[in-house]
PDB file of N, CA and C in Angstrom:
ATOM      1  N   UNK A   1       0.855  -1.182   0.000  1.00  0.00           N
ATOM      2  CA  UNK A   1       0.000   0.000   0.000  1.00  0.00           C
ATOM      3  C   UNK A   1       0.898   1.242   0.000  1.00  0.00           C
ATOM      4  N   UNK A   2       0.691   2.160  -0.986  1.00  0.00           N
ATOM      5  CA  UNK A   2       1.436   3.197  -0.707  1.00  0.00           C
ATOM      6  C   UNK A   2       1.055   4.043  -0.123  1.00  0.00           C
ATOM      7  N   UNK A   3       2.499   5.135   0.523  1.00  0.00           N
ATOM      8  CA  UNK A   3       2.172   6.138   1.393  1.00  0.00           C
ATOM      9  C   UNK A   3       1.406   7.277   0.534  1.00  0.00           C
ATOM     10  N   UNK A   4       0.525   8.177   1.151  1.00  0.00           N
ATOM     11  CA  UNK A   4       0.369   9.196   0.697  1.00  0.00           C
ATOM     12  C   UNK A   4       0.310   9.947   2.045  1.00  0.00           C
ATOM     13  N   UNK A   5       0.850  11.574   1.658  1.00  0.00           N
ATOM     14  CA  UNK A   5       1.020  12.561   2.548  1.00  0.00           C
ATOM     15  C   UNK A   5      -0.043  13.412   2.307  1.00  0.00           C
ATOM     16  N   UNK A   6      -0.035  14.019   2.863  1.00  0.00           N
ATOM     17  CA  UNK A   6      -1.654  14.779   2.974  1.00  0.00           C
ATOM     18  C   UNK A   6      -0.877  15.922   3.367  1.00  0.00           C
ATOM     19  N   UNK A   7      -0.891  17.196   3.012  1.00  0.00           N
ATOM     20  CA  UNK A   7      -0.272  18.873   3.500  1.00  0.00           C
ATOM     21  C   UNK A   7      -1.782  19.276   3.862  1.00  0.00           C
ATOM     22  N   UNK A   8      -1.959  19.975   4.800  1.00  0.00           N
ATOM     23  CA  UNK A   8      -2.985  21.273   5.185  1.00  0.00           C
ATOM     24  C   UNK A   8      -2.759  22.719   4.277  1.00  0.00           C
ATOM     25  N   UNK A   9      -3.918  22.552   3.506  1.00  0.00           N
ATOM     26  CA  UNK A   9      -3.885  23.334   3.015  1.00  0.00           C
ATOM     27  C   UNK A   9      -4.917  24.529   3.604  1.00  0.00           C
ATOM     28  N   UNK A  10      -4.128  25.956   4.066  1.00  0.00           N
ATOM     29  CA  UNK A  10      -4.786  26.843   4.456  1.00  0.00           C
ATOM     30  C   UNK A  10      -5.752  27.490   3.414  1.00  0.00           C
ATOM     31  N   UNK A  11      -6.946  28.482   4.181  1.00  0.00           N
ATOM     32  CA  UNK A  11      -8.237  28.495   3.227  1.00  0.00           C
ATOM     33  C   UNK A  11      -7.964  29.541   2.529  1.00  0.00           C
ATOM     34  N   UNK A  12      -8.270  30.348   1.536  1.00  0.00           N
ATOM     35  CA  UNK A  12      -7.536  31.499   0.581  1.00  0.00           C
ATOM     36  C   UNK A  12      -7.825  32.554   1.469  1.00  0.00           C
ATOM     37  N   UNK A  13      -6.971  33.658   1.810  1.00  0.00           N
ATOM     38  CA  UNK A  13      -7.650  35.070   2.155  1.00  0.00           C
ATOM     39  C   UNK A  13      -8.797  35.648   1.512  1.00  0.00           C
ATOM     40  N   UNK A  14      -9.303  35.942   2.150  1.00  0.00           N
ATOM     41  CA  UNK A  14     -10.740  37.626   1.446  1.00  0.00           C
ATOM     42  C   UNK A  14      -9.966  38.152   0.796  1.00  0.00           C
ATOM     43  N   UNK A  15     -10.598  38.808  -0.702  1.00  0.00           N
ATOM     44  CA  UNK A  15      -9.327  39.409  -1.545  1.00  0.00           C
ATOM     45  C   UNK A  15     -10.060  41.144  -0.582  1.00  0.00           C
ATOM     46  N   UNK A  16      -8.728  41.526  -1.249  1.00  0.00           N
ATOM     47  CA  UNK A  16      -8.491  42.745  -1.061  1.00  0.00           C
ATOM     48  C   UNK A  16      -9.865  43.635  -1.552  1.00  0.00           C
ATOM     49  N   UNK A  17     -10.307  44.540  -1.055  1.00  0.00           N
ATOM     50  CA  UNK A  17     -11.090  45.604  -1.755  1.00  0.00           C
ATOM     51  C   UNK A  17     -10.152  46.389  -2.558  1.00  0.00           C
ATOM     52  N   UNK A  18     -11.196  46.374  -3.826  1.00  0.00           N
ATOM     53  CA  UNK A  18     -10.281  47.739  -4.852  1.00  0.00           C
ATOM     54  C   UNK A  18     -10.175  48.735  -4.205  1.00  0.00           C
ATOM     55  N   UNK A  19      -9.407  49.607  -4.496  1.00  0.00           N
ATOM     56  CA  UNK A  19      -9.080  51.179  -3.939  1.00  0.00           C
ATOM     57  C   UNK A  19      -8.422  51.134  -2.884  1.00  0.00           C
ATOM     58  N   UNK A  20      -7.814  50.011  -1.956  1.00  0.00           N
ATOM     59  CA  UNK A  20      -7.243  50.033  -0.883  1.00  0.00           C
ATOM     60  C   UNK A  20      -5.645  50.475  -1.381  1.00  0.00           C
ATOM     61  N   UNK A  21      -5.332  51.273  -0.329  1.00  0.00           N
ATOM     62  CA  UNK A  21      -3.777  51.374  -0.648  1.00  0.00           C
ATOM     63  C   UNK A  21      -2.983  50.347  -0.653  1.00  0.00           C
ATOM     64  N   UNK A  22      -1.704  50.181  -1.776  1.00  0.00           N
ATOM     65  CA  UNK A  22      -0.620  49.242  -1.718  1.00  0.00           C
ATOM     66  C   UNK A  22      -0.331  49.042   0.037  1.00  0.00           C
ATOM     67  N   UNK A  23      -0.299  47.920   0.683  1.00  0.00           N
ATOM     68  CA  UNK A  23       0.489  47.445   1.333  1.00  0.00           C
ATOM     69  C   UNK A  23      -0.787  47.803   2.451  1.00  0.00           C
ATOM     70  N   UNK A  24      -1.778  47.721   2.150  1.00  0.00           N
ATOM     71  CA  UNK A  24      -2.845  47.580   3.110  1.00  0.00           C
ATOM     72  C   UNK A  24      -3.923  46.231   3.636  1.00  0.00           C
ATOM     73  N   UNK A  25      -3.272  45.638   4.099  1.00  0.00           N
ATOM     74  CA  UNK A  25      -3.970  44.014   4.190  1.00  0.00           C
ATOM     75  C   UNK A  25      -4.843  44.388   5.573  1.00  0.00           C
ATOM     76  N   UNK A  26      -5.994  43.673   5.448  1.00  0.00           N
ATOM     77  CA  UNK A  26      -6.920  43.622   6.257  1.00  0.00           C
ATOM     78  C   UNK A  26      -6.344  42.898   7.383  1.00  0.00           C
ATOM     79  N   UNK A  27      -6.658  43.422   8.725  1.00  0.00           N
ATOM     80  CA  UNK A  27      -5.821  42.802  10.029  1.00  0.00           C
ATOM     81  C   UNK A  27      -7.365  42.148  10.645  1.00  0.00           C
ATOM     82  N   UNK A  28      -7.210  40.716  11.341  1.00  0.00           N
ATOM     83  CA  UNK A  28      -8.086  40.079  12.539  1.00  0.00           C
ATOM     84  C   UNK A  28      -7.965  40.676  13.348  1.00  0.00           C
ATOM     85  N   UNK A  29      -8.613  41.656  14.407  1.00  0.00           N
ATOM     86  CA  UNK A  29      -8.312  42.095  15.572  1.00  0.00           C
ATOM     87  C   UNK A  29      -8.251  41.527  16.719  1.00  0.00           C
ATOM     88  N   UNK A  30      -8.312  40.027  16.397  1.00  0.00           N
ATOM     89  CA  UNK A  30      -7.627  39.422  17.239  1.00  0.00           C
ATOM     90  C   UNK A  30      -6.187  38.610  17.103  1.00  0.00           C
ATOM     91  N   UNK A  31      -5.139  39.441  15.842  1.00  0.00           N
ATOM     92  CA  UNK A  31      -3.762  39.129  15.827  1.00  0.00           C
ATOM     93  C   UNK A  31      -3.136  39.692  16.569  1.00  0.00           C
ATOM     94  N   UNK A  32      -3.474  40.759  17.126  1.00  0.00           N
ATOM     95  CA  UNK A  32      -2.361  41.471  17.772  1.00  0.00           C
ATOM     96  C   UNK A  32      -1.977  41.097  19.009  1.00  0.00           C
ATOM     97  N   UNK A  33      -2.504  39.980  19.311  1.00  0.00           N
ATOM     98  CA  UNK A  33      -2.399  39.712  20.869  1.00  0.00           C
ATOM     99  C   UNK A  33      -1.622  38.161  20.467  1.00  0.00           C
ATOM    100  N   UNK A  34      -0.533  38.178  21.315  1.00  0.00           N
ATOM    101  CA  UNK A  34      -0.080  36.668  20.654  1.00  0.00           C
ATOM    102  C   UNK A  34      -0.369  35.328  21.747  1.00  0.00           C
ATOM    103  N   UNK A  35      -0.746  34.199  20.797  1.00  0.00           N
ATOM    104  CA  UNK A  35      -2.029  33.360  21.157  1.00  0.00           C
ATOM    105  C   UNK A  35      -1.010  32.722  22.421  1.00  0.00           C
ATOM    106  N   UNK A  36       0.275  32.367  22.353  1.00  0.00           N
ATOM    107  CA  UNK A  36       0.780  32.040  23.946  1.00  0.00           C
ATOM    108  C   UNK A  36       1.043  33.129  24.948  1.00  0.00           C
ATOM    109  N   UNK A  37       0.875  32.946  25.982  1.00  0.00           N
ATOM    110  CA  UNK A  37       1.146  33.644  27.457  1.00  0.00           C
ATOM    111  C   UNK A  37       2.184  33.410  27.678  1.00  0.00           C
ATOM    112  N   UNK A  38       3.118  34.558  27.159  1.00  0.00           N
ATOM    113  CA  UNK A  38       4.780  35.024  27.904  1.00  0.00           C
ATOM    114  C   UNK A  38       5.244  35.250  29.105  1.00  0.00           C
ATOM    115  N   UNK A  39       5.825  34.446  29.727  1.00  0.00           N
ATOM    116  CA  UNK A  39       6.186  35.736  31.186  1.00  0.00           C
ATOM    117  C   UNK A  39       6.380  36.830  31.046  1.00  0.00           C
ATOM    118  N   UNK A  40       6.284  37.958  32.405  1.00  0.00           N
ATOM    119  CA  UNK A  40       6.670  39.003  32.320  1.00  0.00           C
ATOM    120  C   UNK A  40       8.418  39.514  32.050  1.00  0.00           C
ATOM    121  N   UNK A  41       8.699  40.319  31.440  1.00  0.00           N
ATOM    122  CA  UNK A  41       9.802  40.480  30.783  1.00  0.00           C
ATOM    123  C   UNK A  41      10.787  41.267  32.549  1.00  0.00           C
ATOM    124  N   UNK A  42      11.560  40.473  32.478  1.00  0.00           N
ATOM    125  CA  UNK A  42      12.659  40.828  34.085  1.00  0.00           C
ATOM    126  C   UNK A  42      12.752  42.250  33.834  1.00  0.00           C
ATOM    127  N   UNK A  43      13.437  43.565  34.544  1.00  0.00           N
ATOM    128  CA  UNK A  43      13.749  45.013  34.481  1.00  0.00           C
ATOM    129  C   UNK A  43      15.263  44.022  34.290  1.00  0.00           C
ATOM    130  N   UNK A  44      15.704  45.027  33.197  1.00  0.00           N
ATOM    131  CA  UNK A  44      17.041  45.198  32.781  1.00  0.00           C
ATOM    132  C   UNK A  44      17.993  45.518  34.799  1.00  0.00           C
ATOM    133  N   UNK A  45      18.599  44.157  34.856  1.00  0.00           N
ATOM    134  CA  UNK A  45      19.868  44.602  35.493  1.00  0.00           C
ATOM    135  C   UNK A  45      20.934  46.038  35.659  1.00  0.00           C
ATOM    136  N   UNK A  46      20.719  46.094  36.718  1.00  0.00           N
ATOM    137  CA  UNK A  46      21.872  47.092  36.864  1.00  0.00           C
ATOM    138  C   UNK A  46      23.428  46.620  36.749  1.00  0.00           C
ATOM    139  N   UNK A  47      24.352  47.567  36.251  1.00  0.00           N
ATOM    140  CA  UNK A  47      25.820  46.796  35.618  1.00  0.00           C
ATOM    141  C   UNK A  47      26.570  46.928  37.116  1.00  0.00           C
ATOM    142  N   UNK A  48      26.732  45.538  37.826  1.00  0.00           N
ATOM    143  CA  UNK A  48      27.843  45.559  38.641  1.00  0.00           C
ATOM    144  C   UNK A  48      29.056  46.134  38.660  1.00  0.00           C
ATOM    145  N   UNK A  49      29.563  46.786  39.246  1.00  0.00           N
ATOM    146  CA  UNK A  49      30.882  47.097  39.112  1.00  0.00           C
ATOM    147  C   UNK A  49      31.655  46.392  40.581  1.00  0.00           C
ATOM    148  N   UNK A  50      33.081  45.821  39.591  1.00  0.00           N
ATOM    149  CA  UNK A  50      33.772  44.944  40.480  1.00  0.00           C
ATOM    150  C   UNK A  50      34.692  45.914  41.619  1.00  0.00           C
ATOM    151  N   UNK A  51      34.818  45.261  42.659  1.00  0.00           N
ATOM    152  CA  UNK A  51      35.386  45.815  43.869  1.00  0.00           C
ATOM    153  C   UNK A  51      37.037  45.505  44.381  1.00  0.00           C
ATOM    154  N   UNK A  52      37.766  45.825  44.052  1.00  0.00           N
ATOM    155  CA  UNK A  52      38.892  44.782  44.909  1.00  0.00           C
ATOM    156  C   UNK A  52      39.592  45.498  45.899  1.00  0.00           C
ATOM    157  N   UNK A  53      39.855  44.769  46.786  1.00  0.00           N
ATOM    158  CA  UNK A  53      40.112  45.077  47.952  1.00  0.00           C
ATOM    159  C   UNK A  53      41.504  44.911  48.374  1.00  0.00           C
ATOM    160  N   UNK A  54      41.990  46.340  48.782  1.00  0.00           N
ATOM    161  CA  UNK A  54      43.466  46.174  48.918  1.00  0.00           C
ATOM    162  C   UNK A  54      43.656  46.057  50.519  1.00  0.00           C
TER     163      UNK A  54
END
């Protein structure tokens, strides 16, 4: 029996409306939020400065 592979094929975009400006793609307003939960980002460290002791 042979293999066959199967790809997912995603569904076509909504075309564009005429008259839209070059480089204007319609956004989901729910992309802007990204779908995993990041930790909170640490505060940038302060730069140690080394000590030596005479």
């Amino acid at each position: 029996m042979p293999y066959v592979q199967q790809l997912h094929v995603p569904p076509k975009p909504e075309p564009i409306p005429p008259g839209s400006p070059p480089g204007d793609l319609p956004v989901d307003p729910d992309t802007d939020e990204p779908e995993v939960d990041l930790p909170p980002l640490d505060p940038p460290h302060p730069e140690k400065t080394r000590r030596t002791i005479h």
